[in-house]
N, C-alpha and C. Protein backbone atom coordinates (compact mmCIF):
# COMPACT_ATOMS: atom_id res chain seq x y z
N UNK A 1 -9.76 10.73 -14.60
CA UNK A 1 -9.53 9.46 -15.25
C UNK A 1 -10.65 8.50 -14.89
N UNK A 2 -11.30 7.91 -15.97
CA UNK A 2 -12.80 6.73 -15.35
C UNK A 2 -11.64 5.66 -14.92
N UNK A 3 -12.73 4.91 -13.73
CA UNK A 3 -12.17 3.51 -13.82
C UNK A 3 -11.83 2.92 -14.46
N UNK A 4 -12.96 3.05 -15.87
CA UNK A 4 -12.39 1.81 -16.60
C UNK A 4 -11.22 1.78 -17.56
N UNK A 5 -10.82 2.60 -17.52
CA UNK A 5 -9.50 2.74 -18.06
C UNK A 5 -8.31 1.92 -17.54
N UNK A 6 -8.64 1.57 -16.50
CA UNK A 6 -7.93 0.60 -15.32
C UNK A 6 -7.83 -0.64 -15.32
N UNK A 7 -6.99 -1.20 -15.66
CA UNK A 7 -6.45 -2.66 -15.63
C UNK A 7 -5.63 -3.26 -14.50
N UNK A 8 -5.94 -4.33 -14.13
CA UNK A 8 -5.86 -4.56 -12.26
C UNK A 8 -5.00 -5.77 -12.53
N UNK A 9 -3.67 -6.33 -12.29
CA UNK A 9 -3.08 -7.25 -13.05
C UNK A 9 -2.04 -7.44 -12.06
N UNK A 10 -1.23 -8.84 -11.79
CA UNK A 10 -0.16 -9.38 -11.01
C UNK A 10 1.06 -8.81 -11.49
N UNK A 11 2.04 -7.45 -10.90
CA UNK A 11 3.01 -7.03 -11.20
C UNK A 11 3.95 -8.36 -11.06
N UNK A 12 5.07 -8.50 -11.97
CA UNK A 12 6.06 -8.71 -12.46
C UNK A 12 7.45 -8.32 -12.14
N UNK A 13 8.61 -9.37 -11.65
CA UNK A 13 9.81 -9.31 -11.54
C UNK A 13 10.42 -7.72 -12.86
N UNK A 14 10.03 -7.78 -13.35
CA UNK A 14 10.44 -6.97 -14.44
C UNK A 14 9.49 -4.82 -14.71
N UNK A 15 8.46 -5.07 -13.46
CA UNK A 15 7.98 -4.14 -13.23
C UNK A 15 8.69 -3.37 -11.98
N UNK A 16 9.46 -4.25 -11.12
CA UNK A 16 10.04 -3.55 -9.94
C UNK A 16 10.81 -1.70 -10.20
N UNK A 17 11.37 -1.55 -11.00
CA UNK A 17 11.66 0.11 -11.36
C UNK A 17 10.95 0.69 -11.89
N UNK A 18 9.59 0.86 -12.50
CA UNK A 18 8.41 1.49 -12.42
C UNK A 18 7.58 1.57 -10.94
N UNK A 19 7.96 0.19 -10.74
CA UNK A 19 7.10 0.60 -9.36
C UNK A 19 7.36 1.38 -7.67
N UNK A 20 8.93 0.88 -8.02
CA UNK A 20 9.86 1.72 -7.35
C UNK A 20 10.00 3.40 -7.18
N UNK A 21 9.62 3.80 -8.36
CA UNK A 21 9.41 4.81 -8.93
C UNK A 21 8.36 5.46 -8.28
N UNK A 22 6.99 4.69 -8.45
CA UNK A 22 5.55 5.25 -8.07
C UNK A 22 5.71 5.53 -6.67
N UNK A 23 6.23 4.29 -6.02
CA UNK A 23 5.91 4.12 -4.67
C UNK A 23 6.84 5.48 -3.84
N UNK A 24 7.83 5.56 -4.06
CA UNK A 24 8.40 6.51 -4.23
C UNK A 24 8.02 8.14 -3.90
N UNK A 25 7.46 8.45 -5.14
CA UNK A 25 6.88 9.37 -5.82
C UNK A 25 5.72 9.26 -4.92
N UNK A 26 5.15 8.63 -4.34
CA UNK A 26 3.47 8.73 -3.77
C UNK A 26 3.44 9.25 -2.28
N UNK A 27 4.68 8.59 -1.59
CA UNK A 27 4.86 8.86 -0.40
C UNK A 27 5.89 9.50 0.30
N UNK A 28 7.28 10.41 -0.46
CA UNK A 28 8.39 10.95 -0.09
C UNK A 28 8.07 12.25 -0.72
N UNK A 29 8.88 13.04 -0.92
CA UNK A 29 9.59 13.86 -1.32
C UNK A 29 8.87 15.17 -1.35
N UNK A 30 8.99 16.04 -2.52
CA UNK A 30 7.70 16.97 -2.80
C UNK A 30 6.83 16.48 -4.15
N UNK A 31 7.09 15.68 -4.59
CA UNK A 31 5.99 14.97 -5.80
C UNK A 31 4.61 14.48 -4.91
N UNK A 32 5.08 14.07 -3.85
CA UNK A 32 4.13 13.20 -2.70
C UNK A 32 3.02 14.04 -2.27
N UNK A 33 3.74 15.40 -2.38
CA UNK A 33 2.47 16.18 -1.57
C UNK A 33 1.42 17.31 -2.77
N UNK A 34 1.41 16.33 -3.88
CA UNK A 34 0.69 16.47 -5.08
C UNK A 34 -0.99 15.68 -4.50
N UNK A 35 -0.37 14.87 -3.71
CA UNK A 35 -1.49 13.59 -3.34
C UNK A 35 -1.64 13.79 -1.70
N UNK A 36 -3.06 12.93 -1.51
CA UNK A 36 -3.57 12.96 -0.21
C UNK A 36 -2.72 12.00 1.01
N UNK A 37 -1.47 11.18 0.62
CA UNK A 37 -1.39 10.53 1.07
C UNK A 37 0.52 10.37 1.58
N UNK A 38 0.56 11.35 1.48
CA UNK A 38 2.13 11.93 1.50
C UNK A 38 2.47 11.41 2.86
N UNK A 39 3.92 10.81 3.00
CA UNK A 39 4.50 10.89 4.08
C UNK A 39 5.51 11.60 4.48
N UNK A 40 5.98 12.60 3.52
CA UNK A 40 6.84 13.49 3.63
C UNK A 40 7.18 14.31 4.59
N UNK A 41 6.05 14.31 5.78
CA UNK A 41 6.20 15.43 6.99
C UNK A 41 6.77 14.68 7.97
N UNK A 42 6.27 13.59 7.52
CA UNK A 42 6.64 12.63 9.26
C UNK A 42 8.32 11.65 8.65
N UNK A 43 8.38 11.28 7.17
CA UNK A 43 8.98 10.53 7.23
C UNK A 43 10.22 11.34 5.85
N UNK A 44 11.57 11.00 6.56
CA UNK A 44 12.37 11.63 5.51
C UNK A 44 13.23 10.07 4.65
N UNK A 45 13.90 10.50 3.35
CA UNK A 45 14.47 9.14 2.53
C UNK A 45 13.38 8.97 1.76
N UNK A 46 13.92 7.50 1.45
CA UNK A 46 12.66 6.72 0.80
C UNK A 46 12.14 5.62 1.38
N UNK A 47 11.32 5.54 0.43
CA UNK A 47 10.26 5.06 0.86
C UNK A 47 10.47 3.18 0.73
N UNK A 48 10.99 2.59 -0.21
CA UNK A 48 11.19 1.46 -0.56
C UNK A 48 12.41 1.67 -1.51
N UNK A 49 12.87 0.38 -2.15
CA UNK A 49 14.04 0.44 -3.15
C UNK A 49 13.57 -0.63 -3.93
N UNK A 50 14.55 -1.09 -5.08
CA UNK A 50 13.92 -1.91 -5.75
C UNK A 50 14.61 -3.22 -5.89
N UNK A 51 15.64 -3.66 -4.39
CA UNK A 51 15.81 -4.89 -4.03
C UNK A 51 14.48 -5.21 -2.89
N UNK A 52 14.44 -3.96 -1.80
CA UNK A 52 13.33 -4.67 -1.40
C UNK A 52 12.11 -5.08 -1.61
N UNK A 53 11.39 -4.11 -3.41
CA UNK A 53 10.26 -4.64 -3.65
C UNK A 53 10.88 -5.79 -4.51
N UNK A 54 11.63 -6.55 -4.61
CA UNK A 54 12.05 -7.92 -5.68
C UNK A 54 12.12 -8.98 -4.25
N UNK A 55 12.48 -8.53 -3.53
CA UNK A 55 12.48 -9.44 -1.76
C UNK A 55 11.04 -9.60 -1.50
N UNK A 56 10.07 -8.63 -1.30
CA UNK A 56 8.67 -8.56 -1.43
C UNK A 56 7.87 -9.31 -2.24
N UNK A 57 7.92 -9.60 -3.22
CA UNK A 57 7.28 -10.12 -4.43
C UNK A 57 8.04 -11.46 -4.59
N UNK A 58 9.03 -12.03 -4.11
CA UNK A 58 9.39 -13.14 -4.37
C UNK A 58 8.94 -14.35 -3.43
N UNK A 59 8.64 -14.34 -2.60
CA UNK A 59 8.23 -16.10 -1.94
C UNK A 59 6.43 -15.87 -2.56
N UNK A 60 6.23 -17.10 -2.24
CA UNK A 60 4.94 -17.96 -3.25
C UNK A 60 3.54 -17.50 -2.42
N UNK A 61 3.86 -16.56 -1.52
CA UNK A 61 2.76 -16.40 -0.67
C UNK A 61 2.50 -14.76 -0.64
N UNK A 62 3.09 -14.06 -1.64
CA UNK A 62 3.07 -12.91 -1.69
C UNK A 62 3.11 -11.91 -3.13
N UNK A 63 2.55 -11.10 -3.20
CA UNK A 63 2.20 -10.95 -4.72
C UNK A 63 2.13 -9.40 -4.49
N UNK A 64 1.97 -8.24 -5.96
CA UNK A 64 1.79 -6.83 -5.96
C UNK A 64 1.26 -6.85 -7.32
N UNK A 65 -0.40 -6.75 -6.67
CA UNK A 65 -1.29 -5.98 -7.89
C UNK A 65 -0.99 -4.46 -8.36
N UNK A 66 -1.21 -4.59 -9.40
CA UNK A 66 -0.54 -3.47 -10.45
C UNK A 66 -1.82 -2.64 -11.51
N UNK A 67 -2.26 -1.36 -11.18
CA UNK A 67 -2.96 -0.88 -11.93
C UNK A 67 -2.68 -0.18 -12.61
N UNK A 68 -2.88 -0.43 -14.09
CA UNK A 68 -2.29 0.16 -15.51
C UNK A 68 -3.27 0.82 -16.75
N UNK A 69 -2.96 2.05 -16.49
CA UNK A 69 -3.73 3.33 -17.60
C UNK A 69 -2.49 3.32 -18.43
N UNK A 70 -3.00 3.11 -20.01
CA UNK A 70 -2.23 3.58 -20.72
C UNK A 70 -0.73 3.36 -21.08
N UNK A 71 -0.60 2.04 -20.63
CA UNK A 71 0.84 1.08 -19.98
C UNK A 71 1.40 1.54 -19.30
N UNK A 72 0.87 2.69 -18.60
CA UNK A 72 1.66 3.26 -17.32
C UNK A 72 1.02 2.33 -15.91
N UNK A 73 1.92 2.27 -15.07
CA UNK A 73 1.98 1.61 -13.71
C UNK A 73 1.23 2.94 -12.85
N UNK A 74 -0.27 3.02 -12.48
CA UNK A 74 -0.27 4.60 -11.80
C UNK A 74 -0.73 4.09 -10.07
N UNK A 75 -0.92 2.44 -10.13
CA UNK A 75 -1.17 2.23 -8.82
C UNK A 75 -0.40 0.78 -8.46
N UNK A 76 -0.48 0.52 -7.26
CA UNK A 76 -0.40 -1.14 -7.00
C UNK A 76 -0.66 -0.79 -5.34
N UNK A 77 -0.63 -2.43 -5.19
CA UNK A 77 -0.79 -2.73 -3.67
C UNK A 77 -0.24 -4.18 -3.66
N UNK A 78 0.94 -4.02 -2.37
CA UNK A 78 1.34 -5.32 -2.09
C UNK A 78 0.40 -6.68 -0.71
N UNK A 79 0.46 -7.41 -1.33
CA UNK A 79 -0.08 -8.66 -0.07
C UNK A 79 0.97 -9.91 -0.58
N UNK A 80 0.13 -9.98 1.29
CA UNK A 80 0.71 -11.50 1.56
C UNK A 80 0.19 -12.09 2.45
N UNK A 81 -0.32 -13.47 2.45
CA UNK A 81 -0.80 -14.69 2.73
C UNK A 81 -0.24 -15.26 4.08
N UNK A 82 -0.72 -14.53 5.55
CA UNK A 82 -0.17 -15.25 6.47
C UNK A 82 -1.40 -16.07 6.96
N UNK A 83 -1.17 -17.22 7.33
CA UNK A 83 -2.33 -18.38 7.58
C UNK A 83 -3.74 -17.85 6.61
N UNK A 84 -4.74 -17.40 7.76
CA UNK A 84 -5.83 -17.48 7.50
C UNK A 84 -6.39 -15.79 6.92
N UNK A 85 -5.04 -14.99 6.96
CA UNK A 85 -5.49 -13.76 6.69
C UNK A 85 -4.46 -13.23 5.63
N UNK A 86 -4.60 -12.20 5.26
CA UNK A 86 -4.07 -11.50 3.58
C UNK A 86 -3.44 -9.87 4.47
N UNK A 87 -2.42 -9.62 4.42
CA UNK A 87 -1.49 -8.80 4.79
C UNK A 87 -1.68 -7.58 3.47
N UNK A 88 -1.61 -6.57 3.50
CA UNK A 88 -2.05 -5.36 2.69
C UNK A 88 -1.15 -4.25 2.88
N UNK A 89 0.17 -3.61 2.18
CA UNK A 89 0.83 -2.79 2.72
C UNK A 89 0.72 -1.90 0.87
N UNK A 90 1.27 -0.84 1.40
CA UNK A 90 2.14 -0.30 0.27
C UNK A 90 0.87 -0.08 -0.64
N UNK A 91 0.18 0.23 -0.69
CA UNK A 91 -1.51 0.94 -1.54
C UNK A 91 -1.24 1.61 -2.05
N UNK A 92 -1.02 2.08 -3.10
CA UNK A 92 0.16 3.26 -3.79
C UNK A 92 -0.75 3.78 -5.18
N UNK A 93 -1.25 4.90 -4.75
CA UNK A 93 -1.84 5.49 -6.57
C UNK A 93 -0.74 6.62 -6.52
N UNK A 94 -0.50 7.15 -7.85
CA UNK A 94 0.36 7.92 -8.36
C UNK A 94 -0.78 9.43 -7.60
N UNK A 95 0.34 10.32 -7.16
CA UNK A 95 -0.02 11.42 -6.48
C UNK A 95 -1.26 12.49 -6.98
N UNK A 96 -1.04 12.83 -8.27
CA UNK A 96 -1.88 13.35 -9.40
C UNK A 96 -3.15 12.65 -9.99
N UNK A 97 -3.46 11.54 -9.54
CA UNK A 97 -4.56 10.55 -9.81
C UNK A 97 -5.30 10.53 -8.79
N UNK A 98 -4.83 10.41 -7.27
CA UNK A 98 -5.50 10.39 -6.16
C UNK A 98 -6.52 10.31 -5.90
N UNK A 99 -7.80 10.40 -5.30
CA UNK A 99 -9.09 10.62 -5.16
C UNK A 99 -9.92 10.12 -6.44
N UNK A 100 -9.71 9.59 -7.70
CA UNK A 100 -9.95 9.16 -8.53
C UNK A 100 -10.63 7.73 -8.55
N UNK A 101 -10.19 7.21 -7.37
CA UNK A 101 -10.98 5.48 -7.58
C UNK A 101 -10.23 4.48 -7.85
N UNK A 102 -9.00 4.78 -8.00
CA UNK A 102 -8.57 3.77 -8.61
C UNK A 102 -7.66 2.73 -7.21
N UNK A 103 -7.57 3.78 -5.76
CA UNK A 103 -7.28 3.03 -4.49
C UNK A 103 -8.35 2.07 -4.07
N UNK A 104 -9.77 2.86 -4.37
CA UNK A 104 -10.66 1.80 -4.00
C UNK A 104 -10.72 0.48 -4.86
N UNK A 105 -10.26 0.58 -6.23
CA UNK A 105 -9.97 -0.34 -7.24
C UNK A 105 -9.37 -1.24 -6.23
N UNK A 106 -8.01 -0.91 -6.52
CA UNK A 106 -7.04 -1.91 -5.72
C UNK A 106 -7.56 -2.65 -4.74
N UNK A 107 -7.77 -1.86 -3.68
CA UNK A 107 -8.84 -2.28 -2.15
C UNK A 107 -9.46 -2.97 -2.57
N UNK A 108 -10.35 -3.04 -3.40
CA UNK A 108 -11.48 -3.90 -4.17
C UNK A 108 -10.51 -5.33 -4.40
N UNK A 109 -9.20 -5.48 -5.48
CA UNK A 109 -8.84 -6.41 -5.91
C UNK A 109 -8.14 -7.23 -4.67
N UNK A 110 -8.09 -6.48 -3.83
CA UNK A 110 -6.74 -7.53 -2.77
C UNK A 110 -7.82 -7.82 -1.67
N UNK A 111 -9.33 -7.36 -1.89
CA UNK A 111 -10.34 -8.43 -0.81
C UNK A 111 -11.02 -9.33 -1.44
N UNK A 112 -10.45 -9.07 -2.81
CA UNK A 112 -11.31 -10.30 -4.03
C UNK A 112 -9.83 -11.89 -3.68
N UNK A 113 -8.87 -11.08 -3.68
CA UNK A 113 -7.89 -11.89 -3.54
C UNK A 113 -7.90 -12.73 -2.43
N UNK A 114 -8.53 -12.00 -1.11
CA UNK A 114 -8.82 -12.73 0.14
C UNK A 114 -9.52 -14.11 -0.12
N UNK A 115 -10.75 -13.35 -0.67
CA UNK A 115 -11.60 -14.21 -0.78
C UNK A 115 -10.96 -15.66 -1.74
N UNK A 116 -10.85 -15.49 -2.91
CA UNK A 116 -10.08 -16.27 -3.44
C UNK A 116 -9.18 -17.73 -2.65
N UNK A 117 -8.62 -16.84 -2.05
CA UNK A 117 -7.17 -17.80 -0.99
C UNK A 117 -7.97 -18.26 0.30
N UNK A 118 -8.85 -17.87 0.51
CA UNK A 118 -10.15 -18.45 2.02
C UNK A 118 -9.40 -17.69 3.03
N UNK A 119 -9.06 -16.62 3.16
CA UNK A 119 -8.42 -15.62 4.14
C UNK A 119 -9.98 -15.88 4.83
N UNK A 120 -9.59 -15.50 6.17
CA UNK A 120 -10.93 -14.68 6.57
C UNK A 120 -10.92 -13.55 6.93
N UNK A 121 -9.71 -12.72 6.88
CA UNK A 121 -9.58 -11.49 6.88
C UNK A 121 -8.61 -10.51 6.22
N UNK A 122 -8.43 -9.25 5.99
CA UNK A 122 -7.49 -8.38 5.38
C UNK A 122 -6.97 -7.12 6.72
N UNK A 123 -5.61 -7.55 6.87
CA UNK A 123 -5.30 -6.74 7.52
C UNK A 123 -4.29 -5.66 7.51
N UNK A 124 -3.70 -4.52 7.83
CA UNK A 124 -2.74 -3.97 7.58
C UNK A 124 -2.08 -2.78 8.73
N UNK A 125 -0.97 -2.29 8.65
CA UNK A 125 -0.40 -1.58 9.73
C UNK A 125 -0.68 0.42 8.71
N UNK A 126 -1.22 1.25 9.84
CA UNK A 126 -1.19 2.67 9.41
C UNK A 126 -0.29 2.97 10.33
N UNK A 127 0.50 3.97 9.85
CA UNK A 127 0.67 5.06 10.54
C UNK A 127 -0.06 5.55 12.04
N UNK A 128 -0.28 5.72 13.14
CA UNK A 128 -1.10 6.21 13.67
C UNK A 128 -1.50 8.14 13.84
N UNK A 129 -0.66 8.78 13.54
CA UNK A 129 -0.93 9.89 12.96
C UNK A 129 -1.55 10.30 11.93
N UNK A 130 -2.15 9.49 11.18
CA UNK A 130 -2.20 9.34 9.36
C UNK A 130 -3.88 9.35 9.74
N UNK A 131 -4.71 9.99 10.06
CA UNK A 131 -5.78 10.16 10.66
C UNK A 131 -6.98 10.08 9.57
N UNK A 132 -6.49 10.72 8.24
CA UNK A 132 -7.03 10.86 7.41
C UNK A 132 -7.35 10.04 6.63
N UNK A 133 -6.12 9.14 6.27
CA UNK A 133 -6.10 7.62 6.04
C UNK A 133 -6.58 6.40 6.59
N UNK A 134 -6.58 6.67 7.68
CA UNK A 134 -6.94 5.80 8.64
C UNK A 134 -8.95 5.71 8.40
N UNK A 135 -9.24 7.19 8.85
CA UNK A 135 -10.56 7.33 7.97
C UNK A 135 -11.24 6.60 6.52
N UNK A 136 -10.36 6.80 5.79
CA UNK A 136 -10.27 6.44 4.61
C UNK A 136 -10.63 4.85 4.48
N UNK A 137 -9.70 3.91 5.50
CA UNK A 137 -10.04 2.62 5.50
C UNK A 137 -11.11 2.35 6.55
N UNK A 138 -11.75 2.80 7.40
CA UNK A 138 -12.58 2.89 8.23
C UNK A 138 -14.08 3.30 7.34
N UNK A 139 -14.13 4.24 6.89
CA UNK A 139 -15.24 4.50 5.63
C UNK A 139 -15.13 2.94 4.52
N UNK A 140 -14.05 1.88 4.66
CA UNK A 140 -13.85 0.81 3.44
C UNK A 140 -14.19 -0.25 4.00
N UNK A 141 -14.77 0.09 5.42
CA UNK A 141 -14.86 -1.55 6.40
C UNK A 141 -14.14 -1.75 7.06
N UNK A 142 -12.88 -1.24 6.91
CA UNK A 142 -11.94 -1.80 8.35
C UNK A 142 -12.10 -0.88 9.77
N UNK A 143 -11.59 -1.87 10.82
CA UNK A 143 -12.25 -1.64 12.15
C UNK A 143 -10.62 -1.33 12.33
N UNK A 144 -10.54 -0.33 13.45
CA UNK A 144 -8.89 -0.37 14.24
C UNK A 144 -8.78 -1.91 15.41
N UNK A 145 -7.79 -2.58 15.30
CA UNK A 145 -7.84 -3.40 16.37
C UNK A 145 -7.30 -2.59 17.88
N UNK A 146 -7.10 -3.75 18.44
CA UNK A 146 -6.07 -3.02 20.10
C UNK A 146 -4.69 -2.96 19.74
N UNK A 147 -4.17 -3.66 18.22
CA UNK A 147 -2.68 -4.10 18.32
C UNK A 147 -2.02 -2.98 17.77
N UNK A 148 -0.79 -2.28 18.35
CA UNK A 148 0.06 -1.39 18.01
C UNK A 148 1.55 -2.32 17.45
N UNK A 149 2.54 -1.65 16.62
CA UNK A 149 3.36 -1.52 16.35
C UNK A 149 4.58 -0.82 16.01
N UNK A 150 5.74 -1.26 16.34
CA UNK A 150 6.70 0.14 16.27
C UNK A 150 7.03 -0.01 14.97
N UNK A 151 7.63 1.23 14.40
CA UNK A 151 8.08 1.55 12.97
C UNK A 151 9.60 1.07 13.82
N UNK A 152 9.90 0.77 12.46
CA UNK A 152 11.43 -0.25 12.54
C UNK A 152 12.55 1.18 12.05
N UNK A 153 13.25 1.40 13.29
CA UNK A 153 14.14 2.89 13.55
C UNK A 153 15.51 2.33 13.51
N UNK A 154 15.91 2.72 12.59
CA UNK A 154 17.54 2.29 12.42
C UNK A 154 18.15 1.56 11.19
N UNK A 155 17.00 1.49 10.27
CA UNK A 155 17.02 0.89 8.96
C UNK A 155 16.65 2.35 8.28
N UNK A 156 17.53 2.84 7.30
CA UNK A 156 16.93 4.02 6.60
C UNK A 156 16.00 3.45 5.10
N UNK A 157 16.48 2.16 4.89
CA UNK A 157 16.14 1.74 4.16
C UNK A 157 14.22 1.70 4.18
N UNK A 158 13.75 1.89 5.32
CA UNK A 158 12.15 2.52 5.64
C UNK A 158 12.37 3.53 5.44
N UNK A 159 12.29 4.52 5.51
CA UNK A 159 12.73 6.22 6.17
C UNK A 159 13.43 6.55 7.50
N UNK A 160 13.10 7.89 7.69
CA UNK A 160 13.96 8.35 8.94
C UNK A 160 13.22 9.34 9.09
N UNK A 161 12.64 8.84 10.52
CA UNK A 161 11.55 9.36 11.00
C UNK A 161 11.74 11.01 11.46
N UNK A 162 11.11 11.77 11.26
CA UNK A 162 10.71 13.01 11.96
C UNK A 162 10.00 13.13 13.28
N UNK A 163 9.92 12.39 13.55
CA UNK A 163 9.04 12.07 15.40
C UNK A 163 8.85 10.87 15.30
N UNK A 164 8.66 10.82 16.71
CA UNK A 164 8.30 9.02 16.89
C UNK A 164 6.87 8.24 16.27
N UNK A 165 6.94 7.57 15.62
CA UNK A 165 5.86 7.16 14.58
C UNK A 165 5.40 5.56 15.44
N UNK A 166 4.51 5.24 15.35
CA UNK A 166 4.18 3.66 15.59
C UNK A 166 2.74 3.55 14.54
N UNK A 167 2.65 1.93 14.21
CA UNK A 167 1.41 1.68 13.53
C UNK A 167 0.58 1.31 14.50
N UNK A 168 -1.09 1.21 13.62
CA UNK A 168 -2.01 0.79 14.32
C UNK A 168 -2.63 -0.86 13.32
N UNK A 169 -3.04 -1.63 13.59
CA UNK A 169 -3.27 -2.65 13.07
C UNK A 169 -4.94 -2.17 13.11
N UNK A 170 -5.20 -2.47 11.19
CA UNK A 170 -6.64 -2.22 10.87
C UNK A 170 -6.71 -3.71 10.54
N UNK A 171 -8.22 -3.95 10.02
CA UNK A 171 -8.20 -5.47 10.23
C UNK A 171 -9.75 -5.22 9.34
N UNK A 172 -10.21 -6.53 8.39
CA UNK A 172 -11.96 -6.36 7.73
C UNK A 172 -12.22 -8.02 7.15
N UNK A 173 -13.03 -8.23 8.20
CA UNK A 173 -13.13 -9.43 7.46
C UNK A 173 -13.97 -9.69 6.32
N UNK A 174 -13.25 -10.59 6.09
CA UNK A 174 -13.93 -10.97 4.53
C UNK A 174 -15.33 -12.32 4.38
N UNK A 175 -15.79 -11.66 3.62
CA UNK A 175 -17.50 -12.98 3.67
C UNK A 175 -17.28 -13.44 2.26
């Protein structure tokens, strides 16, 4: 699929079950491991629902870019606006698209977004097992910080972990 087929646009109260769907589909089950970016080994359930992406997308400081081939939803990425920096979770291309460009798309739109809002930086929590990924944003500019975090255990409404999981805080500032 070229880039430009790709339309980069502010998802919508009314996109939440398409996107529910993707996000879904990108990081659970066996659809997930179509794509490079599966969490299916480490993490069982799902992945999100579609009260919590309508909880996500609703206060004024938080938004989910939406990339659209063909009026299909095949990517997004959620942020949010804490002080001086832009929060980055949930990077989501459809499994079968993967490696295609269209993550770096996104990546591209949510440090345009930084810039925009006077962030001075983009930061976000990996996996720390996710090695490959982690690479992935490390090859994009981001540095690992010192800051760790625990995955939140006892809400299935994240998943249900297969081993003990914690994040690592990546971090890239923006010029």
């Amino acid at each position: 699929m070229s880039q430009a087929n790709i339309t980069i646009t502010r998802a919508e109260p009314n996109d939440v079950t398409e996107l529910n769907a993707l996000v879904n589909s990108a990081y659970r089950g066996e659809s997930s491991k179509q794509g490079w970016t599966t969490e299916a080994d480490l993490l069982g359930g799902q992945r999100t629902d579609e009260d919590m992406l309508q909880d996500m997308i609703s206060p004024s400081n938080a938004t989910m870019l939406k990339a659209v081939s063909k009026n299909k939803i095949v990517g997004c990425v959620y942020l949010r606006q804490d002080h001086d920096r832009l929060y980055l979770g949930m990077l989501t291309v459809q499994p079968t698209l993967q490696s295609t460009g269209i993550g770096k798309q996104l990546l591209k739109a949510a440090e345009q977004q930084a810039r925009d809002a006077s962030c001075r930086a983009v930061y976000m929590t990996v996996i720390t097992v996710r090695t490959e990924l982690i690479e992935w944003y490390l090859r994009n500019g981001y540095t690992r910080t010192d800051e760790r975090q625990p995955f939140k255990v006892g809400d299935p409404r994240y998943g249900i972990p297969k081993q003990p999981i914690e994040f690592v805080v990546l971090e890239k500032e923006i010029r």
